[in-house]
Protein backbone atom coordinates (compact mmCIF):
# COMPACT_ATOMS: atom_id res chain seq x y z
CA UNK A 1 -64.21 103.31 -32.23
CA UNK A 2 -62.58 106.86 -33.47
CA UNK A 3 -62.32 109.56 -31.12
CA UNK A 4 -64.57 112.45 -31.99
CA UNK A 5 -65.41 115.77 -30.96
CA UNK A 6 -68.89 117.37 -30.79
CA UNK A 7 -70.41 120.99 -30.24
CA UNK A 8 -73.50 121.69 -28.96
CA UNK A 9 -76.12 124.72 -27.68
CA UNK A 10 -74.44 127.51 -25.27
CA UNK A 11 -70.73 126.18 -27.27
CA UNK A 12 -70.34 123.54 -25.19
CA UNK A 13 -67.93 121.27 -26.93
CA UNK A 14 -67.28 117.64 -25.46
CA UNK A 15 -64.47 115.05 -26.73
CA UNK A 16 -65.87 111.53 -27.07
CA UNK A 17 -65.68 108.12 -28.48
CA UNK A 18 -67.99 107.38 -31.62
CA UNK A 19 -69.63 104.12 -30.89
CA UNK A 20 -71.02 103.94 -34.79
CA UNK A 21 -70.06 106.00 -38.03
CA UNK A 22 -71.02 109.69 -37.40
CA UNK A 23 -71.58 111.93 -40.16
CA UNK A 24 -71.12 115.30 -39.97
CA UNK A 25 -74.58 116.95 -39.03
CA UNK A 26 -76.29 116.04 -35.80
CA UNK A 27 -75.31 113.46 -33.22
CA UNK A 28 -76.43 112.14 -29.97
CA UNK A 29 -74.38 112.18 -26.44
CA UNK A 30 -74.75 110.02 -23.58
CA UNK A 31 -72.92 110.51 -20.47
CA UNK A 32 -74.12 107.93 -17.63
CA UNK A 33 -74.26 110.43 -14.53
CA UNK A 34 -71.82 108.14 -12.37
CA UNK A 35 -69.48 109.42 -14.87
CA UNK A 36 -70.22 113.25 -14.49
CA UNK A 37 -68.32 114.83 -11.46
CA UNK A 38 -67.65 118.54 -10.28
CA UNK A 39 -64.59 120.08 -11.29
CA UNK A 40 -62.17 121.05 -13.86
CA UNK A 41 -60.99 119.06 -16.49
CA UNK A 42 -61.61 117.48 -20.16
CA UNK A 43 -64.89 118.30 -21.57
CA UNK A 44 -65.41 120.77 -18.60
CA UNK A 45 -68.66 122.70 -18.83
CA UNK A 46 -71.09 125.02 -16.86
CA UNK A 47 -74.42 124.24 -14.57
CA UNK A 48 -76.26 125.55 -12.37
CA UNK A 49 -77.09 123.41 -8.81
CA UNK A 50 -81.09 123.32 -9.19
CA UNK A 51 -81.65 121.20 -6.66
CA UNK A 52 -79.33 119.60 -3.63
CA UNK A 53 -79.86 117.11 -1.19
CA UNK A 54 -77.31 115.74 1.26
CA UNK A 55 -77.59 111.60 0.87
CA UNK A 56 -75.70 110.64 4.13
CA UNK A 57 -72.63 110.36 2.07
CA UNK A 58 -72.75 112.02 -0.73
CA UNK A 59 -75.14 115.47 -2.18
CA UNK A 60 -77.58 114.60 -5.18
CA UNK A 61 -77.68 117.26 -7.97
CA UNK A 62 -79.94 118.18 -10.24
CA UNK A 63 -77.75 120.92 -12.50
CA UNK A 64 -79.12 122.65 -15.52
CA UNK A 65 -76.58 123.25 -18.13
CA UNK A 66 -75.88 125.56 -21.01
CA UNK A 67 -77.23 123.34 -23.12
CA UNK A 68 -80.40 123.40 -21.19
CA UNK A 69 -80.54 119.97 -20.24
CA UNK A 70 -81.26 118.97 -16.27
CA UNK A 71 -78.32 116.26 -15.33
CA UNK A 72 -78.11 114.52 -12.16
CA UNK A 73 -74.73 114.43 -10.47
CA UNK A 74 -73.65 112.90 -7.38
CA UNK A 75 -71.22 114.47 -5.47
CA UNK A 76 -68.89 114.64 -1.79
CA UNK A 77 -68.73 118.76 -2.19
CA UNK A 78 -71.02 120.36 -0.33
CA UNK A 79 -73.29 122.52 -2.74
CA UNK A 80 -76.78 124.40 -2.62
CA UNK A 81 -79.34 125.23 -4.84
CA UNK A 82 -78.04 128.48 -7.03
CA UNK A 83 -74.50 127.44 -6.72
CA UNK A 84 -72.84 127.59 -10.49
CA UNK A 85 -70.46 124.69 -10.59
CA UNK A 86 -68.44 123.04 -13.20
CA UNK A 87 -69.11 119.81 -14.53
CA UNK A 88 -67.01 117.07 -16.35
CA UNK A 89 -66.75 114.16 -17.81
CA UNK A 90 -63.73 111.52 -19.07
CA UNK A 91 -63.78 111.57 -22.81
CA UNK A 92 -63.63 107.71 -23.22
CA UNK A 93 -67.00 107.59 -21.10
CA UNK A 94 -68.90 110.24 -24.10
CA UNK A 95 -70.39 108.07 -26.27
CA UNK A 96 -71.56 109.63 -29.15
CA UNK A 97 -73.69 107.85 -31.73
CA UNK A 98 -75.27 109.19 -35.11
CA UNK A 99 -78.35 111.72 -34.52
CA UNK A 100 -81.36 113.02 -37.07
CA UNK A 101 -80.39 116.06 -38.78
């Protein structure tokens, strides 16, 4: 497994781990959302909090992003609906694998 690194709608660009050969063209991502937390780091990229509610432990997201997908994120900030936050993800948990072009 090579270490790859992808680019998609709004810029976003997210380092990864190629879990087949991936030509160059189109490719698919997948991020499980245990993986996805708020705050700074590799493969960092905008959202915005859609939808927020506290869990007794934790708050459960719903977060559009740039690439104008709808993730869900679990997290132990306290957020609200509106609230932009920053989202990221290890690269050795970004699997990419080949997509249609």
């Amino acid at each position: 497994m090579a270490r790859v690194t992808v680019e998609g709608a709004g810029g976003v660009r997210l380092a990864g781990v190629a879990m087949q050969a991936v030509p160059s063209g189109a490719a698919v991502v997948a991020i499980r959302p245990d993986e996805i937390v708020i705050g700074d780091g590799p493969n960092a990229f905008a959202g915005m909090v859609e939808t927020a509610e506290y869990g007794g432990r934790e708050w459960l997201l719903q977060v559009k992003t740039a690439f104008d997908d709808l993730l869900y994120v679990r997290s132990s900030r306290v957020v609200a609906a509106g609230d932009r936050v920053m989202l990221t993800a290890p690269p050795e948990r970004v699997l990419v694998y080949a997509g249609e072009s």
